[in-house]
C-alpha atoms as a PDB file:
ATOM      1  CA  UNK A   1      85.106  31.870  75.713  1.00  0.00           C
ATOM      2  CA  UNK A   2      88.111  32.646  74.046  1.00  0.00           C
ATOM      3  CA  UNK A   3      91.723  31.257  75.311  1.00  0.00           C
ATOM      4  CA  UNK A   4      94.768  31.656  73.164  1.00  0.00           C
ATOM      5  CA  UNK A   5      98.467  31.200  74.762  1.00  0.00           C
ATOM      6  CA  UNK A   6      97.165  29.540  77.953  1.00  0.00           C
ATOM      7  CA  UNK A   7      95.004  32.706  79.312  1.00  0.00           C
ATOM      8  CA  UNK A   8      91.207  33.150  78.461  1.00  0.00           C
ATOM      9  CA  UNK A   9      89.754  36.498  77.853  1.00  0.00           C
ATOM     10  CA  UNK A  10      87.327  37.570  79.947  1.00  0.00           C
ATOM     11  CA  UNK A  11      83.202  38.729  79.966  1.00  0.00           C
ATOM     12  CA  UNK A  12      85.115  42.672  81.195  1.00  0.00           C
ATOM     13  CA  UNK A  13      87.531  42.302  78.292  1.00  0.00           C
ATOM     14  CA  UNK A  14      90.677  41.465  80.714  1.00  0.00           C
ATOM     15  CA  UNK A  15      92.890  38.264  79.578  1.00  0.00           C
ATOM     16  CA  UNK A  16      93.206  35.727  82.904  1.00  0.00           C
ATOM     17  CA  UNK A  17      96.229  33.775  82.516  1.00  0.00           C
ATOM     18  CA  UNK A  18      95.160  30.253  83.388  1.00  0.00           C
ATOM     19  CA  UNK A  19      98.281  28.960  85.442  1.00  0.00           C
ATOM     20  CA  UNK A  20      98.459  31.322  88.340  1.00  0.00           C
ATOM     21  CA  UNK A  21     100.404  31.511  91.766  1.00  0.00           C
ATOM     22  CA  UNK A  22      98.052  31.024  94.898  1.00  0.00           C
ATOM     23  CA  UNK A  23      99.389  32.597  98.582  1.00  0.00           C
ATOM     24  CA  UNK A  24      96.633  31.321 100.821  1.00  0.00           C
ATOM     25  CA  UNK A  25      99.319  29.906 104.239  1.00  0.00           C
ATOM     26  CA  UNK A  26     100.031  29.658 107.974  1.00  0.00           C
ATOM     27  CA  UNK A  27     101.637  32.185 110.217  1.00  0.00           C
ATOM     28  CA  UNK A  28     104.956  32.034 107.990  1.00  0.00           C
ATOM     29  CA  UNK A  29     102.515  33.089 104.673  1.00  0.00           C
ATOM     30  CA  UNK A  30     103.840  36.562 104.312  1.00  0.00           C
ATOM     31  CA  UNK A  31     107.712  35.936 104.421  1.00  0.00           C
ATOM     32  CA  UNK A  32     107.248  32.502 101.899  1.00  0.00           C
ATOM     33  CA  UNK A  33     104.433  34.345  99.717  1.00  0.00           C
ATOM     34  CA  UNK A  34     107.002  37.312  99.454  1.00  0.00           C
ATOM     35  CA  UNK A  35     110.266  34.789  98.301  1.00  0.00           C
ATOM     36  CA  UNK A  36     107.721  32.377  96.337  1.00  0.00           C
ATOM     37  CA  UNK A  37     106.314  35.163  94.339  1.00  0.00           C
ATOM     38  CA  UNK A  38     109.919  36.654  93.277  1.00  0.00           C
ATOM     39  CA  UNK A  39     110.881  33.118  92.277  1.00  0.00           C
ATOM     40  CA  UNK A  40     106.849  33.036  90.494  1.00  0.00           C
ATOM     41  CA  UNK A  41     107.550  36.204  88.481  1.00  0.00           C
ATOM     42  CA  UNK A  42     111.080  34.906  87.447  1.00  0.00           C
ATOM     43  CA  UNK A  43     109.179  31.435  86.355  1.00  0.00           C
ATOM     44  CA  UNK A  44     107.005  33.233  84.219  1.00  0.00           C
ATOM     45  CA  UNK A  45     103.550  33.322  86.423  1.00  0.00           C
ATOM     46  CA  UNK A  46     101.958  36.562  85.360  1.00  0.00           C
ATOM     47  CA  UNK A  47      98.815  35.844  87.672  1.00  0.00           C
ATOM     48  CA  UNK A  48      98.280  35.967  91.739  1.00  0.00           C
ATOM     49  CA  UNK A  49      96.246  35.114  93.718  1.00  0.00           C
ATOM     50  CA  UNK A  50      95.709  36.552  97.818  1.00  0.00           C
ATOM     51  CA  UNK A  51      92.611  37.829  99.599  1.00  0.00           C
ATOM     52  CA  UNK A  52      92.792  40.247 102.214  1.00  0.00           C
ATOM     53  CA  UNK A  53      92.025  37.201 105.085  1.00  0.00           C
ATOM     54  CA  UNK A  54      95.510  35.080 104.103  1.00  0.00           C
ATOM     55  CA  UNK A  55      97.152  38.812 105.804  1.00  0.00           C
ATOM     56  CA  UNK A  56      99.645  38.238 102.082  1.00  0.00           C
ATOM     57  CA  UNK A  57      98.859  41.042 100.284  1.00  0.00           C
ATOM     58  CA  UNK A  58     101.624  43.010 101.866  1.00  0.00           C
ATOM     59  CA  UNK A  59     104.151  40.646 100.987  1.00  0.00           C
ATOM     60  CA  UNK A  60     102.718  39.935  97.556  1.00  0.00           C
ATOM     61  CA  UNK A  61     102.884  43.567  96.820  1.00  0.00           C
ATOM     62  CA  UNK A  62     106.162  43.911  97.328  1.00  0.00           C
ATOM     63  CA  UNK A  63     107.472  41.023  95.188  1.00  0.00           C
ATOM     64  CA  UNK A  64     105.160  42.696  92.641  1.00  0.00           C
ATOM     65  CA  UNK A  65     106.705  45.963  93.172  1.00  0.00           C
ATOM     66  CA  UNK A  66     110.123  45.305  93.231  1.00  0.00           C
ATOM     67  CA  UNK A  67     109.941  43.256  90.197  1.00  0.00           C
ATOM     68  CA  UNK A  68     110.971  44.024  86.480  1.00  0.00           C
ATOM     69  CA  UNK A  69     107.596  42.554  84.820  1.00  0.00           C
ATOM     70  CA  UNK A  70     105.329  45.631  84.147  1.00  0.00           C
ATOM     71  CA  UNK A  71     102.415  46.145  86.276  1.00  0.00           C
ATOM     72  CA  UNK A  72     100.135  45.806  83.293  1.00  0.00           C
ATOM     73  CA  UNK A  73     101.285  42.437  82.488  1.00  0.00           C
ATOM     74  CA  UNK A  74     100.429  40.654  86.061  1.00  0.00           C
ATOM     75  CA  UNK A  75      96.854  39.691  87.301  1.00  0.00           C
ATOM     76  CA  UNK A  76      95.962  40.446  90.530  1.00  0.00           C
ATOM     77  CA  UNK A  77      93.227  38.768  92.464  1.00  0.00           C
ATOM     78  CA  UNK A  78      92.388  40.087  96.409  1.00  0.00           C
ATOM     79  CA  UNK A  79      88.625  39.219  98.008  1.00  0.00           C
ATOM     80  CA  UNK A  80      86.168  41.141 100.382  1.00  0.00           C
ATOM     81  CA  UNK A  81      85.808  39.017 103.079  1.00  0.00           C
ATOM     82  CA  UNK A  82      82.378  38.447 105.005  1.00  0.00           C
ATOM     83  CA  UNK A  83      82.501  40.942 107.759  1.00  0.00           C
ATOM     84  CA  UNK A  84      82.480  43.670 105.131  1.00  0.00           C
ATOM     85  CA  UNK A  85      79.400  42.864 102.877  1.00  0.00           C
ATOM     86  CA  UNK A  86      77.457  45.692 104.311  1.00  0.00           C
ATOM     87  CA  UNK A  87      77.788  48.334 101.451  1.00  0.00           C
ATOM     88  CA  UNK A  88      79.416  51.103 103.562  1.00  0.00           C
ATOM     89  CA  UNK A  89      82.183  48.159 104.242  1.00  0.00           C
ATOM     90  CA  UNK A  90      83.180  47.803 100.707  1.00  0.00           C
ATOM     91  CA  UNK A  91      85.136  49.802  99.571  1.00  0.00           C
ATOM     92  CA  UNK A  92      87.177  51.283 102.342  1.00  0.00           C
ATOM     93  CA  UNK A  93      88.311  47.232 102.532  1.00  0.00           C
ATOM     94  CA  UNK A  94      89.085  47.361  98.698  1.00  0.00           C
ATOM     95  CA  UNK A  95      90.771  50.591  99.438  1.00  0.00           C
ATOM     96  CA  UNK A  96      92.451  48.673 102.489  1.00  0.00           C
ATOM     97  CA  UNK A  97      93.800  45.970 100.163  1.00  0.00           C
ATOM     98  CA  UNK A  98      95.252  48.429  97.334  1.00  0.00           C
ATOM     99  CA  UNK A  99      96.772  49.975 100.428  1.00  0.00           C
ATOM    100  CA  UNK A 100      98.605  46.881 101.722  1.00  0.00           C
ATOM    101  CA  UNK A 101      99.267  45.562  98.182  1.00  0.00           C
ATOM    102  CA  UNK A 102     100.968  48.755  96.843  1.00  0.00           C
ATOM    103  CA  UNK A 103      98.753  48.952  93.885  1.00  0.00           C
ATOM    104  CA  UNK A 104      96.706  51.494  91.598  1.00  0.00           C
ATOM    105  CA  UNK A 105      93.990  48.967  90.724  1.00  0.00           C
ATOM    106  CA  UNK A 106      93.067  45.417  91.602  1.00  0.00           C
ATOM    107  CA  UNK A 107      92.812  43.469  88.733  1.00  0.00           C
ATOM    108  CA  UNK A 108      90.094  40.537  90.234  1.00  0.00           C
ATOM    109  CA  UNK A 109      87.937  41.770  93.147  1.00  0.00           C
ATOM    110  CA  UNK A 110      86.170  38.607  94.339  1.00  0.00           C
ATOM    111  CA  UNK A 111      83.331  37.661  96.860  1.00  0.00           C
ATOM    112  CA  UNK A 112      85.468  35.477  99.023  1.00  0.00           C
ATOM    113  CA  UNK A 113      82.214  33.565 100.653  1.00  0.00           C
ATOM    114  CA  UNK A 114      78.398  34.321  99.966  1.00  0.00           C
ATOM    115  CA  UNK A 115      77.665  34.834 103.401  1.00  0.00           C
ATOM    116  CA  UNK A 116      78.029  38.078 105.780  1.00  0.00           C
ATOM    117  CA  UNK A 117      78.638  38.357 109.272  1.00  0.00           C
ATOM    118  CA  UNK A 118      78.731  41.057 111.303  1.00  0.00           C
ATOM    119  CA  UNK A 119      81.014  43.937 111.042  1.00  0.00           C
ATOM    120  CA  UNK A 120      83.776  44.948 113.892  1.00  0.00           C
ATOM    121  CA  UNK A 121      86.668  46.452 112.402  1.00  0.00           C
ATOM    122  CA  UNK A 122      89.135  46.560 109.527  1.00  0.00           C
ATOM    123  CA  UNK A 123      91.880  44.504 111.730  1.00  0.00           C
ATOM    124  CA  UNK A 124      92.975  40.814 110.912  1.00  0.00           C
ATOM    125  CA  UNK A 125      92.029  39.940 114.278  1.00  0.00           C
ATOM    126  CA  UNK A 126      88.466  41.000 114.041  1.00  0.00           C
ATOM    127  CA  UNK A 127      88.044  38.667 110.673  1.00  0.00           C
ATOM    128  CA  UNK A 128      86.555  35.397 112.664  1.00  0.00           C
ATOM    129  CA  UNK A 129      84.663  36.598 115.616  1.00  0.00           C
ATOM    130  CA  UNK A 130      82.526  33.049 117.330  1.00  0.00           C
ATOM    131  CA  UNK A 131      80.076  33.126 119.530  1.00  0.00           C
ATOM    132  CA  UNK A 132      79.899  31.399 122.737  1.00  0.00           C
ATOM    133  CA  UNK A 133      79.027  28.205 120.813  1.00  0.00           C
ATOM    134  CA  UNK A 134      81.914  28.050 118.963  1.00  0.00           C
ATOM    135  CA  UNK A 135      79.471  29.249 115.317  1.00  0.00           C
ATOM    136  CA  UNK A 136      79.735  32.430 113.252  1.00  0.00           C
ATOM    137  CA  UNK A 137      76.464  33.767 113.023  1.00  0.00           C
ATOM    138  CA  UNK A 138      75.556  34.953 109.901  1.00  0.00           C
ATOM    139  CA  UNK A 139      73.508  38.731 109.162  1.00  0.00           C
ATOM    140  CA  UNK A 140      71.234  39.365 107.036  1.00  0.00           C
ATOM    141  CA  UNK A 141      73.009  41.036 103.913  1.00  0.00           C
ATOM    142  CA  UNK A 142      71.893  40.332 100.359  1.00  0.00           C
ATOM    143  CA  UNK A 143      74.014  39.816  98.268  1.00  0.00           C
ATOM    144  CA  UNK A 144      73.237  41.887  95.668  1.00  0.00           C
ATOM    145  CA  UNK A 145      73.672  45.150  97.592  1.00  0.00           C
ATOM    146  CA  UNK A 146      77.724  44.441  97.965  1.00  0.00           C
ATOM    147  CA  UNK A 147      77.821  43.452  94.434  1.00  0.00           C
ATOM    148  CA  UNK A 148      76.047  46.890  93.773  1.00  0.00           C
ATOM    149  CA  UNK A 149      78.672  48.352  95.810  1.00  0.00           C
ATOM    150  CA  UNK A 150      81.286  46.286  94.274  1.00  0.00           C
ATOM    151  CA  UNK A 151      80.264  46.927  90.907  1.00  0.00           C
ATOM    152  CA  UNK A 152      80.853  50.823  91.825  1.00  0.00           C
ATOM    153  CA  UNK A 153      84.631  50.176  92.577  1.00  0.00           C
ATOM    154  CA  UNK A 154      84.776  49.176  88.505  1.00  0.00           C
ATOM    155  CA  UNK A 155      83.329  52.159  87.784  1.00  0.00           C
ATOM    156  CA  UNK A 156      85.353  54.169  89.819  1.00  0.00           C
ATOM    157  CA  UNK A 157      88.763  52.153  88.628  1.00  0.00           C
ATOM    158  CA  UNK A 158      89.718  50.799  91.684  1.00  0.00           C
ATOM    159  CA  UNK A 159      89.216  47.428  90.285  1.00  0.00           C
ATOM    160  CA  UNK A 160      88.915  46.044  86.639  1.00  0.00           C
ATOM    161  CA  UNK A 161      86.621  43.447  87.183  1.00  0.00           C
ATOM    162  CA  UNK A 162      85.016  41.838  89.804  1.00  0.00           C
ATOM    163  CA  UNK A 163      83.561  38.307  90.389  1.00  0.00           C
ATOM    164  CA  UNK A 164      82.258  35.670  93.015  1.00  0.00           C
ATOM    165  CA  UNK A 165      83.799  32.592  95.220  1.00  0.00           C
ATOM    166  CA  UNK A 166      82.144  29.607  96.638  1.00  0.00           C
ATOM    167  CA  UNK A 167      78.804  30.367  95.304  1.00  0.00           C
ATOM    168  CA  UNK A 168      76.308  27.941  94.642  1.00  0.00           C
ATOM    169  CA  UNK A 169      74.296  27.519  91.374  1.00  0.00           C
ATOM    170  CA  UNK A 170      71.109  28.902  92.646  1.00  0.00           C
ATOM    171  CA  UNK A 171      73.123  32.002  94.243  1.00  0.00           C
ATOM    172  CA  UNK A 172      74.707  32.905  90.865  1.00  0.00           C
ATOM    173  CA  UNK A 173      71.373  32.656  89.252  1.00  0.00           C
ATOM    174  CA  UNK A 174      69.943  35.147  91.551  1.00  0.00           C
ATOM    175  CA  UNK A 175      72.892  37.262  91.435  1.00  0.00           C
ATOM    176  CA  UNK A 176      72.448  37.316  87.553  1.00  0.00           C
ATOM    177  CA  UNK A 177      69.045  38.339  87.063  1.00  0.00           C
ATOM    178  CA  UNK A 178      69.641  41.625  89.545  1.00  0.00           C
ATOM    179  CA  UNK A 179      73.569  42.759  88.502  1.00  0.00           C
ATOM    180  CA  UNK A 180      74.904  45.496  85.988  1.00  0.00           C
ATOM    181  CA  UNK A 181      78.277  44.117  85.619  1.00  0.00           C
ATOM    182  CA  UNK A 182      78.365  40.299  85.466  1.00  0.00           C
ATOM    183  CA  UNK A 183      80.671  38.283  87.019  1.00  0.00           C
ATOM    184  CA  UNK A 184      83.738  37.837  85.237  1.00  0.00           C
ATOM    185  CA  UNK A 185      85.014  34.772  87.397  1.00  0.00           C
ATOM    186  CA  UNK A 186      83.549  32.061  89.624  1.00  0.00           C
ATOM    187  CA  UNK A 187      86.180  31.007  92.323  1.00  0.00           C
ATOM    188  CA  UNK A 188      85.918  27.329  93.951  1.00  0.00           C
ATOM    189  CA  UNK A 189      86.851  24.149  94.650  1.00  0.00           C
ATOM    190  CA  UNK A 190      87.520  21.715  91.521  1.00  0.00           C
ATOM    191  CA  UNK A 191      89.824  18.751  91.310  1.00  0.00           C
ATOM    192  CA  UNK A 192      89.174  15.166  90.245  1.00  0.00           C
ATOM    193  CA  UNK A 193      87.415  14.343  93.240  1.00  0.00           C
ATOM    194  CA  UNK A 194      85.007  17.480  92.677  1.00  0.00           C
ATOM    195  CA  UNK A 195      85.172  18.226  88.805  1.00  0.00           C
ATOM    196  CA  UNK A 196      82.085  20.366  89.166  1.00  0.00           C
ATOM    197  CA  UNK A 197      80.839  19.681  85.927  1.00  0.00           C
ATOM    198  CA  UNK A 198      77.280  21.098  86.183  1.00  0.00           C
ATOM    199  CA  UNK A 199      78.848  24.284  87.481  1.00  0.00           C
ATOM    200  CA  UNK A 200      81.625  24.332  84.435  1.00  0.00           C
ATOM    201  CA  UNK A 201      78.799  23.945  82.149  1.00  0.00           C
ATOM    202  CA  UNK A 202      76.710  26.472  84.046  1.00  0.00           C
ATOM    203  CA  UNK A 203      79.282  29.109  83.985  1.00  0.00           C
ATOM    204  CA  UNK A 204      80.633  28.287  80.512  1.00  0.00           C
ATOM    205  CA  UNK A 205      76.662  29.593  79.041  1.00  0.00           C
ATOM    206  CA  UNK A 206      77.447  32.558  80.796  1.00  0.00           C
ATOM    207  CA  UNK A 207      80.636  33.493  79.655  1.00  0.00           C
ATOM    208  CA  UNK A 208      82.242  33.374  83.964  1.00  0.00           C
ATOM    209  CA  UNK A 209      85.611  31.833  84.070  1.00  0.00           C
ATOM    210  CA  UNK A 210      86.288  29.517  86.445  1.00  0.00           C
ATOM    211  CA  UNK A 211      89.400  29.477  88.792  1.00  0.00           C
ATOM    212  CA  UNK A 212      89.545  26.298  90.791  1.00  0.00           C
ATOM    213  CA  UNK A 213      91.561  26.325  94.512  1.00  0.00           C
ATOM    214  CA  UNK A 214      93.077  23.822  95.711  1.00  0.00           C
ATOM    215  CA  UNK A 215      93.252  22.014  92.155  1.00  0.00           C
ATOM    216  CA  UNK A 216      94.894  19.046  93.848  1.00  0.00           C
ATOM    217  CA  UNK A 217      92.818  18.126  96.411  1.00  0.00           C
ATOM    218  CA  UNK A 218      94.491  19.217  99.345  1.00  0.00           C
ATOM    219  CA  UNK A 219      96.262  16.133  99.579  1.00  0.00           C
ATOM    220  CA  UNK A 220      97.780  16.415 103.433  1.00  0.00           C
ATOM    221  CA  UNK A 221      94.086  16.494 104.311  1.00  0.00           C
ATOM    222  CA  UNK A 222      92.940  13.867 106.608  1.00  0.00           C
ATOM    223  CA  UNK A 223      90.070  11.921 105.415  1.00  0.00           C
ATOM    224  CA  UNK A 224      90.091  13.173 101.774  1.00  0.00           C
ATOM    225  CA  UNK A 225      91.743  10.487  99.102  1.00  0.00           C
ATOM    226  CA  UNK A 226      95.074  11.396  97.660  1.00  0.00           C
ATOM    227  CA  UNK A 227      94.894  11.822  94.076  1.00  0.00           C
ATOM    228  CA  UNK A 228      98.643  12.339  94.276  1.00  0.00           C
ATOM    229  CA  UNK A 229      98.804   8.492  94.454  1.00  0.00           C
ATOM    230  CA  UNK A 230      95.655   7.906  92.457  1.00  0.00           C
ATOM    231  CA  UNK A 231      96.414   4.980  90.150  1.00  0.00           C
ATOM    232  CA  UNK A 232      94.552   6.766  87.143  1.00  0.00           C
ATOM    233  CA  UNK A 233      96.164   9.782  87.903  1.00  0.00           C
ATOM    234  CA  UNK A 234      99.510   7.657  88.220  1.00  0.00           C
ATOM    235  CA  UNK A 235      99.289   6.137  84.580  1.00  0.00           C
ATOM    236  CA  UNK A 236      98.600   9.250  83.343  1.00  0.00           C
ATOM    237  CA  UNK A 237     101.889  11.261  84.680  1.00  0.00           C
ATOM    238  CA  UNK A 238     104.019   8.016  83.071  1.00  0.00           C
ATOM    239  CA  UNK A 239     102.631   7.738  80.040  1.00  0.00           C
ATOM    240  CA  UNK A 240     103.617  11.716  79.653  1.00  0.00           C
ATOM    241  CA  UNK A 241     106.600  11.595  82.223  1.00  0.00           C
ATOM    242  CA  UNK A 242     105.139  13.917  84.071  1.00  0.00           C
ATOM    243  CA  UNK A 243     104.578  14.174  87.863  1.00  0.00           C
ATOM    244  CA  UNK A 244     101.021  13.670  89.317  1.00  0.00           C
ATOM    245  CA  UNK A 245     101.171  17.330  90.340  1.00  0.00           C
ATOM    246  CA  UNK A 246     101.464  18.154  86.712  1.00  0.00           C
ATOM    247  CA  UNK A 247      98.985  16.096  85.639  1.00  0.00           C
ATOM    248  CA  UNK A 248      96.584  17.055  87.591  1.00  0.00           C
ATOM    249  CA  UNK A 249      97.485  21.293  86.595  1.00  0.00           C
ATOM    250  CA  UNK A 250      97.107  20.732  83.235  1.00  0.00           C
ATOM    251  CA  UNK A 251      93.824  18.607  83.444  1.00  0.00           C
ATOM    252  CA  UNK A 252      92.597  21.742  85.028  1.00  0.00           C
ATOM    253  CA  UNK A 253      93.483  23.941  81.784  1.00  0.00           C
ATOM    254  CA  UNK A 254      92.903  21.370  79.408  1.00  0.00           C
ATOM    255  CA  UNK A 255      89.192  21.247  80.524  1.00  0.00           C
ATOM    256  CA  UNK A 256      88.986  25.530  80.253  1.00  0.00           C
ATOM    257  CA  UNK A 257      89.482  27.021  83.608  1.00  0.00           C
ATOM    258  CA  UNK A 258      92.712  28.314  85.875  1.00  0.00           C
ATOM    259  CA  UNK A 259      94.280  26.854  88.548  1.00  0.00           C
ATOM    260  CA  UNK A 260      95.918  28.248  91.469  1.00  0.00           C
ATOM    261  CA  UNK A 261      98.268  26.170  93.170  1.00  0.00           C
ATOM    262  CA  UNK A 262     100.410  27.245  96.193  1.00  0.00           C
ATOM    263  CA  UNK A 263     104.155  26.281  96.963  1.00  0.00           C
ATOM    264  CA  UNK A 264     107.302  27.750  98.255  1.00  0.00           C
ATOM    265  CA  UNK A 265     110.129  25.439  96.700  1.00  0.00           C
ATOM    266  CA  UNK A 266     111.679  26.652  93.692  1.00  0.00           C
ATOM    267  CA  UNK A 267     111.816  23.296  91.613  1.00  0.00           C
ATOM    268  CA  UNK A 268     107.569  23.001  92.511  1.00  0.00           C
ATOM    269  CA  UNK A 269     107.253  26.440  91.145  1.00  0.00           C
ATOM    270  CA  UNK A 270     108.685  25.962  88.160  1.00  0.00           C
ATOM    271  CA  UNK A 271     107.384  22.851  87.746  1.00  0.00           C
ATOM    272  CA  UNK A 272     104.007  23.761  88.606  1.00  0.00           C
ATOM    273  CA  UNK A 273     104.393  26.031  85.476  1.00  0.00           C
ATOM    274  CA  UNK A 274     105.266  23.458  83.100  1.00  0.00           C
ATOM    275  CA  UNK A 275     102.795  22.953  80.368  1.00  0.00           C
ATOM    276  CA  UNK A 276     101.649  20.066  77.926  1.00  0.00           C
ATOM    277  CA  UNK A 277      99.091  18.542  76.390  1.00  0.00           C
ATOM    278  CA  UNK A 278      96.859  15.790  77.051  1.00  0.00           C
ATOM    279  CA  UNK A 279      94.935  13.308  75.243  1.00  0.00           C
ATOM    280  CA  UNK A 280      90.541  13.589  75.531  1.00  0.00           C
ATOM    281  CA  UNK A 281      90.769  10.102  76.868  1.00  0.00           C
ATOM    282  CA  UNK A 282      93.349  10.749  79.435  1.00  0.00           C
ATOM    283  CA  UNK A 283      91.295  13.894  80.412  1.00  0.00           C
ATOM    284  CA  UNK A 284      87.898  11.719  80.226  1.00  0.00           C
ATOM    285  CA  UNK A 285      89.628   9.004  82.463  1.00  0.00           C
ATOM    286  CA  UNK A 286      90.261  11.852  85.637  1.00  0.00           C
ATOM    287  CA  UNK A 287      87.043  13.055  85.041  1.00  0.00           C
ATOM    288  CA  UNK A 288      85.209   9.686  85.943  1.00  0.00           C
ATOM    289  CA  UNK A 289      87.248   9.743  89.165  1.00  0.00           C
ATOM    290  CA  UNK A 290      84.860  11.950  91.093  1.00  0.00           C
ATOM    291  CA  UNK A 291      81.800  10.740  88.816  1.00  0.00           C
ATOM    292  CA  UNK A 292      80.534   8.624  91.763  1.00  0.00           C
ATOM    293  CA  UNK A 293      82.298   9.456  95.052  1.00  0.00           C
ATOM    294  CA  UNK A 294      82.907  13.395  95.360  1.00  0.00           C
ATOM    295  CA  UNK A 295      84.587  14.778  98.011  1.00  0.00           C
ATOM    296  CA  UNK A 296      85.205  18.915  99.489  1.00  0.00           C
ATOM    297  CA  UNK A 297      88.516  19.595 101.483  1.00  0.00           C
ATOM    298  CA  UNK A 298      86.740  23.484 102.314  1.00  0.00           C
ATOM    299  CA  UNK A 299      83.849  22.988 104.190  1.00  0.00           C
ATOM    300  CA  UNK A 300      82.216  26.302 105.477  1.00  0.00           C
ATOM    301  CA  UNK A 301      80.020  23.926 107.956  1.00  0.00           C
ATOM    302  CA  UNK A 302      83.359  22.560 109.393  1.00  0.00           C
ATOM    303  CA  UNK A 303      85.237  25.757 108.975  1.00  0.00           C
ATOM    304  CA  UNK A 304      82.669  28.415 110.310  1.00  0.00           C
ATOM    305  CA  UNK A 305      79.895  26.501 112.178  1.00  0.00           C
ATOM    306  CA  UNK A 306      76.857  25.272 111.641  1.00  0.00           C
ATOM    307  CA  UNK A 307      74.771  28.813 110.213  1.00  0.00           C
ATOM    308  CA  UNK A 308      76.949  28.805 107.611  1.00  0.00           C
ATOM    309  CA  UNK A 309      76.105  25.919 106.015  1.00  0.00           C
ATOM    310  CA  UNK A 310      75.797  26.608 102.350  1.00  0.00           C
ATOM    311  CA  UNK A 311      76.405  23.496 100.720  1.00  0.00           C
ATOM    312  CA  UNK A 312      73.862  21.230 102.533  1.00  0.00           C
ATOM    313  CA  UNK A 313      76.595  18.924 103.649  1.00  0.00           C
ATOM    314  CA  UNK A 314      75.959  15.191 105.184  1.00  0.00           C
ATOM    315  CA  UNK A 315      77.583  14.499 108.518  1.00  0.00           C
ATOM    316  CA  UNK A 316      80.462  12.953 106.505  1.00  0.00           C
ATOM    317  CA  UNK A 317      82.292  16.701 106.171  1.00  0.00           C
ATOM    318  CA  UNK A 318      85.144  15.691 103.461  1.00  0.00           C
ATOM    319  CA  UNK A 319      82.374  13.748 101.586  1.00  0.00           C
ATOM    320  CA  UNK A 320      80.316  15.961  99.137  1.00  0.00           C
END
């Protein structure tokens, strides 16, 4: 694993710049995705990241579009979400997604979960469809028949390269043995309270770049500990003069993999951007944070219901 100039080259031969601009929101997404990537591209981010569930590829597009930075020089990452894993699914919702987001070719094309579910329609309203008990039932889909399918849109050039979210270590072991095209990028939650060290470790024999989401913990999240106000995390950002946000960004990069984080005020965008080094035993010092107690702010047990439990999560949902 190569990275030079704060991007890392990846196992397709694409360079992933490591800071990047996440769009994952609320009903108001599209119109502060569309403003906060403008102000992203002025900052200097070069990579984005949406998924065709968030419904901001539209308005990502369009930043993209109307901006003076060269296609070329931006990364683009969308995702297939569940209801399309059946191979006939795939890529007329790739195709969807380079419709919405304006584009020739996706740069990332990502498994957004490892689960399927059942197929309805192409429409946002269709994405999340419970049953009468309140659970998304899962179908039986494996998984390597959409990466097959997947790995056709590379060879077709609809996308450059193609990769995997929320997968477990056993899953990506499977999905290794059977694929043509490796995955260039392995998608998930990492922050100090979940430094996922067996699955940086795991990934970095491979040669699969890690991206993690939500990098700082989701800290309005109710029942997950702040590491905005950790007091590690705290002595850190003085001794640099940094803010915790920052601190916690660059512990990301400084340990080899990108970070995605999300915002839609112009001083947090640029800020988010800022870059500087830390020392091993400032880095070491984070690390031991989540060493003992680990906690997950994405839970597909809480989120989806009880079938799609791929984590094999305690009754304590925040707590790993």
């Amino acid at each position: 694993m190569t990275i030079d100039n704060r991007t890392v080259k990846l196992n397709s031969g694409y360079s992933l710049p490591l800071v990047g601009y996440g769009t994952f929101g609320g009903p108001d997404a599209p119109e502060q995705v569309y403003a906060g990537s403008k102000l992203a591209l002025e900052a200097g981010y070069r990579h984005f990241d949406t998924a065709y569930l968030y419904r901001t590829e539209e308005a990502l597009g369009k930043a993209i579009r109307e901006s003076s930075v060269p296609r070329e020089e931006i990364f683009v990452t969308t995702k297939l979400w569940q209801t399309f894993h059946e191979p006939q699914h795939v890529r007329p919702a790739c195709e969807r997604s380079l419709e919405l987001l304006g584009l020739d070719y996706i740069d990332l094309y990502m498994l957004h979960w490892p689960m399927a579910w059942k197929f309805v329609s192409y429409e946002f309203d269709d994405l999340k469809k419970p049953d009468e008990n309140g659970d998304i039932s899962r179908i039986d889909v494996p998984i390597i028949e959409t990466w097959r399918a997947m790995e056709e849109l590379v060879k077709a050039g609809l996308v450059r390269s193609i990769g995997i979210s929320n997968f477990t270590m056993p899953m990506l072991e499977e999905l290794l043995k059977q694929c043509e095209i490796e995955p260039a990028v392995h998608q998930l939650e990492i922050h100090p309270s979940l430094p996922q060290e067996e699955m940086l470790k795991f990934c970095n024999k491979y040669n699969i770049v890690l991206t993690a989401y939500s990098p700082l913990a989701n800290p309005g999240y109710s029942g997950m500990p702040s590491m905005l106000s950790d007091p590690i995390v705290l002595r850190v950002a003085e001794k640099y003069g940094k803010t915790p946000v920052q601190v916690l960004l660059n512990w990301g990069v400084a340990r080899g993999y990108a970070v995605i984080p999300k915002s839609v005020t112009p001083e947090r965008i640029k800020a988010n951007f800022e870059h500087f080094n830390m020392d091993k035993e400032d880095i070491e010092a984070i690390l031991d944070i989540g060493r003992t107690n680990q906690y997950r702010s994405c839970s597909p047990l809480r989120d989806f219901g009880p079938s799609n439990n791929i984590f094999d999560e305690p009754v304590d949902l925040y707590k790993k």
